[in-house]
Protein backbone atom coordinates (compact mmCIF):
# COMPACT_ATOMS: atom_id res chain seq x y z
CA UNK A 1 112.14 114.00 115.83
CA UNK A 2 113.57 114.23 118.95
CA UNK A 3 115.04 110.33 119.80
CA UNK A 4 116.11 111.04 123.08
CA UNK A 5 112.38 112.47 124.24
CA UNK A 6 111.01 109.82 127.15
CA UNK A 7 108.09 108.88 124.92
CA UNK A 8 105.24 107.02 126.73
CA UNK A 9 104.93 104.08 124.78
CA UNK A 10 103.12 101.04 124.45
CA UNK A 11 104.27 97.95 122.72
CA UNK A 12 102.05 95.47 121.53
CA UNK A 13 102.92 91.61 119.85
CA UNK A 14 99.59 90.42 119.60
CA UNK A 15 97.95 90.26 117.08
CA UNK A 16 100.33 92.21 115.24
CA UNK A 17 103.37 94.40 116.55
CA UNK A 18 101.76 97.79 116.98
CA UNK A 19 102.13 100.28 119.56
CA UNK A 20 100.71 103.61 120.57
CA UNK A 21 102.67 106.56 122.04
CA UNK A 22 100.69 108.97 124.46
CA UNK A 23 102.00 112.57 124.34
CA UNK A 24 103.55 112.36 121.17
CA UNK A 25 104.16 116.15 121.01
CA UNK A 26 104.22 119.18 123.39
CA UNK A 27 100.70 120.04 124.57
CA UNK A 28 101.23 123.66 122.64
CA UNK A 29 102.15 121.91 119.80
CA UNK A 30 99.23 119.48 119.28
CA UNK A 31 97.02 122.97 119.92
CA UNK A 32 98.24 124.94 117.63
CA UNK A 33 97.59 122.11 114.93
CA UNK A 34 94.58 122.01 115.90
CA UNK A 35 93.83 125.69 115.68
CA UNK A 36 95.41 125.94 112.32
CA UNK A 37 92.83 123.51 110.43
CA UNK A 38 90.07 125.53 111.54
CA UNK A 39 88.93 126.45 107.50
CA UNK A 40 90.95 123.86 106.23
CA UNK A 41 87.84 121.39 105.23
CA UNK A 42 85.39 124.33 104.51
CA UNK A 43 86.24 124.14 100.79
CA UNK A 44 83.24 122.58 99.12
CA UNK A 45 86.14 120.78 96.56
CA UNK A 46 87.35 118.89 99.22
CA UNK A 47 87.49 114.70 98.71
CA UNK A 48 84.63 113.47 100.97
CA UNK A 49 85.64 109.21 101.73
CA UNK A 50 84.56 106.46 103.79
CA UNK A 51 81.19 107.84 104.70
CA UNK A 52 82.06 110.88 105.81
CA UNK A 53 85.83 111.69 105.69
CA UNK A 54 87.36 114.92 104.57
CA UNK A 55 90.82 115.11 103.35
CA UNK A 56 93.72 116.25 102.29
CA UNK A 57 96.47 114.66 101.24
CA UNK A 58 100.50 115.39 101.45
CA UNK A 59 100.78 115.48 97.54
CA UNK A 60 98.34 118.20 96.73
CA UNK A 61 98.84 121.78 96.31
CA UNK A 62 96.31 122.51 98.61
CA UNK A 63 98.43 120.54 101.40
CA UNK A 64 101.41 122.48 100.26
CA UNK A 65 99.55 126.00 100.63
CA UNK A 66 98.52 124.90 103.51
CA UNK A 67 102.07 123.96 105.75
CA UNK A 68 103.70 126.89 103.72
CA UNK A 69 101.51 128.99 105.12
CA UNK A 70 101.74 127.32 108.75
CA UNK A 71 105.01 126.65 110.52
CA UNK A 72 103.46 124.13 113.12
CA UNK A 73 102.21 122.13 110.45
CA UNK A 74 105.09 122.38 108.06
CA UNK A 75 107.49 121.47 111.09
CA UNK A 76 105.56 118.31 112.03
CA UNK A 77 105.22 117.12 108.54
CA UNK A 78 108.85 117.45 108.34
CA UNK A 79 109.39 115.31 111.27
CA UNK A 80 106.90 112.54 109.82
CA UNK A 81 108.46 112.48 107.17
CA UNK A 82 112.35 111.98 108.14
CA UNK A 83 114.23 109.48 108.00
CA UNK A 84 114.68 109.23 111.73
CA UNK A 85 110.75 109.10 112.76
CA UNK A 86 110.67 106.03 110.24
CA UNK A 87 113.81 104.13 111.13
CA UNK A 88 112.59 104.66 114.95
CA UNK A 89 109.42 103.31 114.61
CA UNK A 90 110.25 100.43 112.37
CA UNK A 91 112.63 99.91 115.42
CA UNK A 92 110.40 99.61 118.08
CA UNK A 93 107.77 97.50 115.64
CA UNK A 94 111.07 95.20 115.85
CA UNK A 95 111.31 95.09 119.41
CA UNK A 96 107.51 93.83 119.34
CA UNK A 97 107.89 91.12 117.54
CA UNK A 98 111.65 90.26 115.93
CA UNK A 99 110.38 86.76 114.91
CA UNK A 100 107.29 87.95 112.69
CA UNK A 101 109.05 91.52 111.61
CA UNK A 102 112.33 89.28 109.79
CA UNK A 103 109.66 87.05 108.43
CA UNK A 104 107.60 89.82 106.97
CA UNK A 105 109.62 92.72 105.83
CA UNK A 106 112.11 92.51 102.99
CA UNK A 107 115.57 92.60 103.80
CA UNK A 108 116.37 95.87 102.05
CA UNK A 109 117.72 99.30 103.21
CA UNK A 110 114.84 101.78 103.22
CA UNK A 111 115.72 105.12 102.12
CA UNK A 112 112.75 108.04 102.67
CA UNK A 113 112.37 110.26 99.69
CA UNK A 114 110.10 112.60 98.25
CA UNK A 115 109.52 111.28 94.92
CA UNK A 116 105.97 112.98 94.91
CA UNK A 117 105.58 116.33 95.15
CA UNK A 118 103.73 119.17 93.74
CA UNK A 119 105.75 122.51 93.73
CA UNK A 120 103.31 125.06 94.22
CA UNK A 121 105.44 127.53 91.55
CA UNK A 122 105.91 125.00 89.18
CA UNK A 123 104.05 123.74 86.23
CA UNK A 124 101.94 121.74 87.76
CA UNK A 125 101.32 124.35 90.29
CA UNK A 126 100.70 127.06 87.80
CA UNK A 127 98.16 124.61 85.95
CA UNK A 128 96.14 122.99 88.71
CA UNK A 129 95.26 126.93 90.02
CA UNK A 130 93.91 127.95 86.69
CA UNK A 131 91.90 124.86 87.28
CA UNK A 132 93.01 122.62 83.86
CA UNK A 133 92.42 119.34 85.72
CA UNK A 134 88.74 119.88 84.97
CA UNK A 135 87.48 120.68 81.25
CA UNK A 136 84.26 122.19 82.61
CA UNK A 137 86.35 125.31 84.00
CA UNK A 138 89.10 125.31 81.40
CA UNK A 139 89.82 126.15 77.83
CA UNK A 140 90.70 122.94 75.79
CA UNK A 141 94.04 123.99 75.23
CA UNK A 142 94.71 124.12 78.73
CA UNK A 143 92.37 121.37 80.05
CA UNK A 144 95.05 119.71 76.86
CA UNK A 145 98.07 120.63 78.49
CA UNK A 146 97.32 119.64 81.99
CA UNK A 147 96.62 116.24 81.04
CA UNK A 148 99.84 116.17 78.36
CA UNK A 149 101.56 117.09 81.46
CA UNK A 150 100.30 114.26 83.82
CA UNK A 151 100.85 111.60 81.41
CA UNK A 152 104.64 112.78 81.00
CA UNK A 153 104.99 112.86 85.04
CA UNK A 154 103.36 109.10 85.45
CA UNK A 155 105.84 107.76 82.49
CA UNK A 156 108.64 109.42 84.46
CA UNK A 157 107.26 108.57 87.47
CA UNK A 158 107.37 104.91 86.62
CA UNK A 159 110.53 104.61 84.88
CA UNK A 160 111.98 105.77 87.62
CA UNK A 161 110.64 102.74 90.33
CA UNK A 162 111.34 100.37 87.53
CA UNK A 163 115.06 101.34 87.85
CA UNK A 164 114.43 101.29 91.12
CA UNK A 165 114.24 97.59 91.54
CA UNK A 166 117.12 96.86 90.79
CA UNK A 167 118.90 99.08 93.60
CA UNK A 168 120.58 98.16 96.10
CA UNK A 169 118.33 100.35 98.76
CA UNK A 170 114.83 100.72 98.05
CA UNK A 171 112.96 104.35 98.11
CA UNK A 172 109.70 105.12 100.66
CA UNK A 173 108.06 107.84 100.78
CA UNK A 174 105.15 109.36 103.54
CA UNK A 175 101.48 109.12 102.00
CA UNK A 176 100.06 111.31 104.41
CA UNK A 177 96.64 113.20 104.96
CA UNK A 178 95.08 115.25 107.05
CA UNK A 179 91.57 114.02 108.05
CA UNK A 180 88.20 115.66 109.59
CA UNK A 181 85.70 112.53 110.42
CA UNK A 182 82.35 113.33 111.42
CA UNK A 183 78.91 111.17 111.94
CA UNK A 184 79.02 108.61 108.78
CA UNK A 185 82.36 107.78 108.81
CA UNK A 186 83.74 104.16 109.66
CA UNK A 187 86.03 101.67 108.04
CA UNK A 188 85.08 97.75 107.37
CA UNK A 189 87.37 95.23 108.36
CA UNK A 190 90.41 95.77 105.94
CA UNK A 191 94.50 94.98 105.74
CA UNK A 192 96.48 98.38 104.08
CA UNK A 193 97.38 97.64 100.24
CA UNK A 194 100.84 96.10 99.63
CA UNK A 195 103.30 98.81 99.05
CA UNK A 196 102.69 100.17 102.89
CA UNK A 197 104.98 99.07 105.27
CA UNK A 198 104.23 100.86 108.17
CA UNK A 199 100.84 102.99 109.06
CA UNK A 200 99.88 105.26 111.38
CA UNK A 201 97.46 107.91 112.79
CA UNK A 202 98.03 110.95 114.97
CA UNK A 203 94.97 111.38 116.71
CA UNK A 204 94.40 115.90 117.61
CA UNK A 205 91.27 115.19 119.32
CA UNK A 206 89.32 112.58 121.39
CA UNK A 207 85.40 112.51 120.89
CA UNK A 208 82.59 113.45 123.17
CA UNK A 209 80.72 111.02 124.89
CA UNK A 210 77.07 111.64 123.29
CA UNK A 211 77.75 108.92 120.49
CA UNK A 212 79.41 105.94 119.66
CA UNK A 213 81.88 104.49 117.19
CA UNK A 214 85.44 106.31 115.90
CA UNK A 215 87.70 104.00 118.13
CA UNK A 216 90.52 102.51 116.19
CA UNK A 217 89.74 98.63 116.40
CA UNK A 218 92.35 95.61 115.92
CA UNK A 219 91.60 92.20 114.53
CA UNK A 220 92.29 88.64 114.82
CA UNK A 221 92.30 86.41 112.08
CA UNK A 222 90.66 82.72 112.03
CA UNK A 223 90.28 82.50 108.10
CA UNK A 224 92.47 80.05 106.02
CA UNK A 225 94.23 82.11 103.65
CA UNK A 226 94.41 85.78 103.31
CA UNK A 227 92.21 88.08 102.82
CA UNK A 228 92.75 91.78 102.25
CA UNK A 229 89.01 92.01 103.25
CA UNK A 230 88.22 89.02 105.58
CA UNK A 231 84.36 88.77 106.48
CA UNK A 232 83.52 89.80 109.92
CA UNK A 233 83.17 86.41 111.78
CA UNK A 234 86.51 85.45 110.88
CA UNK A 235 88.21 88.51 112.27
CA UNK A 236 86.78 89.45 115.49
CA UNK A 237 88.02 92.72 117.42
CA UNK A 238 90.94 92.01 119.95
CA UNK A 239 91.80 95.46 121.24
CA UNK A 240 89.97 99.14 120.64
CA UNK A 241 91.99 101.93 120.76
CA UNK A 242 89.96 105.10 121.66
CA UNK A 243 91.03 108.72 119.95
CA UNK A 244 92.70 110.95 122.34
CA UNK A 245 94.10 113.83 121.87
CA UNK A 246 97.54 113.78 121.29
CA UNK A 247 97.69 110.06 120.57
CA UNK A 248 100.13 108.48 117.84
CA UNK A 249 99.27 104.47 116.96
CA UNK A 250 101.49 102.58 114.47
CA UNK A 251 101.55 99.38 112.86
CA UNK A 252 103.46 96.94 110.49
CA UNK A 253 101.62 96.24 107.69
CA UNK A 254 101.19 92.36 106.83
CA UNK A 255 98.88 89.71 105.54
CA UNK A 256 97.14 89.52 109.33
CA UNK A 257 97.51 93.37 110.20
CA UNK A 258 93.51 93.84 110.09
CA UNK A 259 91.85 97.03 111.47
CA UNK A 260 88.54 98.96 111.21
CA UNK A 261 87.20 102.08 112.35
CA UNK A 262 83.27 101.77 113.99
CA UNK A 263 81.12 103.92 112.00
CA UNK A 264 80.61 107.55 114.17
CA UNK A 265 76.83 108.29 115.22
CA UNK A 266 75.79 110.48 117.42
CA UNK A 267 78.74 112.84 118.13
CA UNK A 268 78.40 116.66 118.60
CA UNK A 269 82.21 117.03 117.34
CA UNK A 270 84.37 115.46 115.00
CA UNK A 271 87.61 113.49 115.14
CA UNK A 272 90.64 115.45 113.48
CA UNK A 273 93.73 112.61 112.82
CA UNK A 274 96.52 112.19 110.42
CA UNK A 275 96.71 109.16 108.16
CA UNK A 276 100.29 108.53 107.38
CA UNK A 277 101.19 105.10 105.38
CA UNK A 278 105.47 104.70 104.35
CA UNK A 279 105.10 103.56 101.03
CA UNK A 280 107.78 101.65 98.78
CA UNK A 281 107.89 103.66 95.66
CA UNK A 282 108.67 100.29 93.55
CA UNK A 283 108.21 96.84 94.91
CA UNK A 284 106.31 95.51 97.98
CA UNK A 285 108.75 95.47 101.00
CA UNK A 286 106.48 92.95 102.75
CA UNK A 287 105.79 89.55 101.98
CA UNK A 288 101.58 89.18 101.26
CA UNK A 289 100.32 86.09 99.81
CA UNK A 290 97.50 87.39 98.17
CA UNK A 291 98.33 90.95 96.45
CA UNK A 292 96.33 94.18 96.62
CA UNK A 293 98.02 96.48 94.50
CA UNK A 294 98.91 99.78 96.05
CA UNK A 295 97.31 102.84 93.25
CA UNK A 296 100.03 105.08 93.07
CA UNK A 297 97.97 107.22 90.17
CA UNK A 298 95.95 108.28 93.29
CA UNK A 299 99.14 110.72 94.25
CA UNK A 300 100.59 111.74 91.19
């Protein structure tokens, strides 16, 4: 990422410290993403979430296919993904807000890793493309050694945040996805689970004007206690953030960092974004009263 590049940013306190950058990349660059996911949700396999959201995420072999196959994509990933793009945003989350960031993220040093990964010639590779993750397309003894195999990489996986506690610096990784949204899809009022720290989305595309719903909404919170799922006349909308294209919001997660997404009708096109959440790979790294347990088997 390119630190000395005059973003065009935005800086928000309220309700939360957020901000949204305008122009994130070169205009080329946001188009040729845009041309190279043209197929990428045509595969009938493809997770299908929140009414109608198609994805796919960083720790797939699809995904790495995918940005091995396409520069643009495997460049931007890589700058997601650094430790510079996360120290700089956690910076200017910061400058929002000092007061409620040093009350709500742990004082640790944050190291980015890349704990989870599949490597698309290794054995996990070579057994998800003869298709042993499903018994109905594979011979028992594979089908057997797929899952042998996943066991032995959660154990490891595992051991290896418990040690982590006790470090000095704490790992984070980038849980990212690549998202088509079409008619269907919206998101109820909702914090992020507890190991994020911060979110974000990268918006490729606005939406046409024929429908409504897909803006990015912000929340309030009037409730007593927390709620990682407060009811909707305790959190009423303070700001909507419209997709448009080339459009980067972030957030720090927290007990009051509530969002939704107004379910799409009514749109002739559909709204291509990245999800990206910076995940602690052991403990929480913000402090939640009430816990929501982030489900790490989702990625490994």
């Amino acid at each position: 990422m390119d630190t000395s590049k005059d973003y065009s940013i935005e800086i928000f306190k309220e309700p939360f410290p957020h901000l949204v950058i305008d122009n994130f990349l070169d205009d080329n660059e946001c188009d040729e993403l845009i041309k190279k996911t043209q197929g990428l949700f045509d595969d009938f396999e493809i997770p299908v979430q929140h009414g109608n959201r198609r994805y796919v995420m960083n720790t797939t072999i699809k995904f790495e296919d995918f940005i091995n196959k396409h520069n643009v994509w495997k460049n931007f990933h890589s700058q997601l993904s650094s430790q510079t793009f996360f120290d700089f945003i956690m910076a200017k989350l910061n400058e929002a807000d000092s007061e409620f960031y040093n009350s709500t993220v742990i004082d640790k040093k944050m190291v980015v890793s890349e704990e989870i990964k599949v490597n698309p010639n290794g054995l996990k590779g070579s057994l998800l493309r003869k298709g042993y993750q499903q018994i109905q397309t594979a011979s028992i003894k594979g089908f057997a050694a797929y899952k042998f195999y996943s066991v032995l990489r959660k154990i490891n996986f595992y051991l290896g945040t418990m040690v982590g506690r006790f470090s000095s610096s704490q790992k984070v990784q980038l849980l990212f996805d690549i998202s088509q949204a079409s008619n269907g899809y919206g998101r109820s009022v909702h914090r992020d689970s507890d190991g994020r720290i911060i979110v974000f989305l990268y918006y490729m595309n606005g939406l046409d004007n024929n429908g409504v719903g897909g803006d990015f909404n912000i929340h309030g919170y009037t409730g007593l206690e927390d709620n990682p799922f407060p009811k909707d006349d305790e959190s009423p909308i303070v700001k909507s953030v419209k997709p448009k294209k080339n459009r980067l919001v972030a957030f720090l997660n927290s007990d009051i960092s509530y969002h939704s997404v107004e379910k799409m009708a009514g749109h002739n096109s559909s709204r291509l974004f990245c999800y990206g959440g910076f995940t602690s790979l052991a403990r929480p790294l913000i402090k939640l009263t009430n816990k929501m347990k982030t489900e790490m088997s989702d990625y490994l």
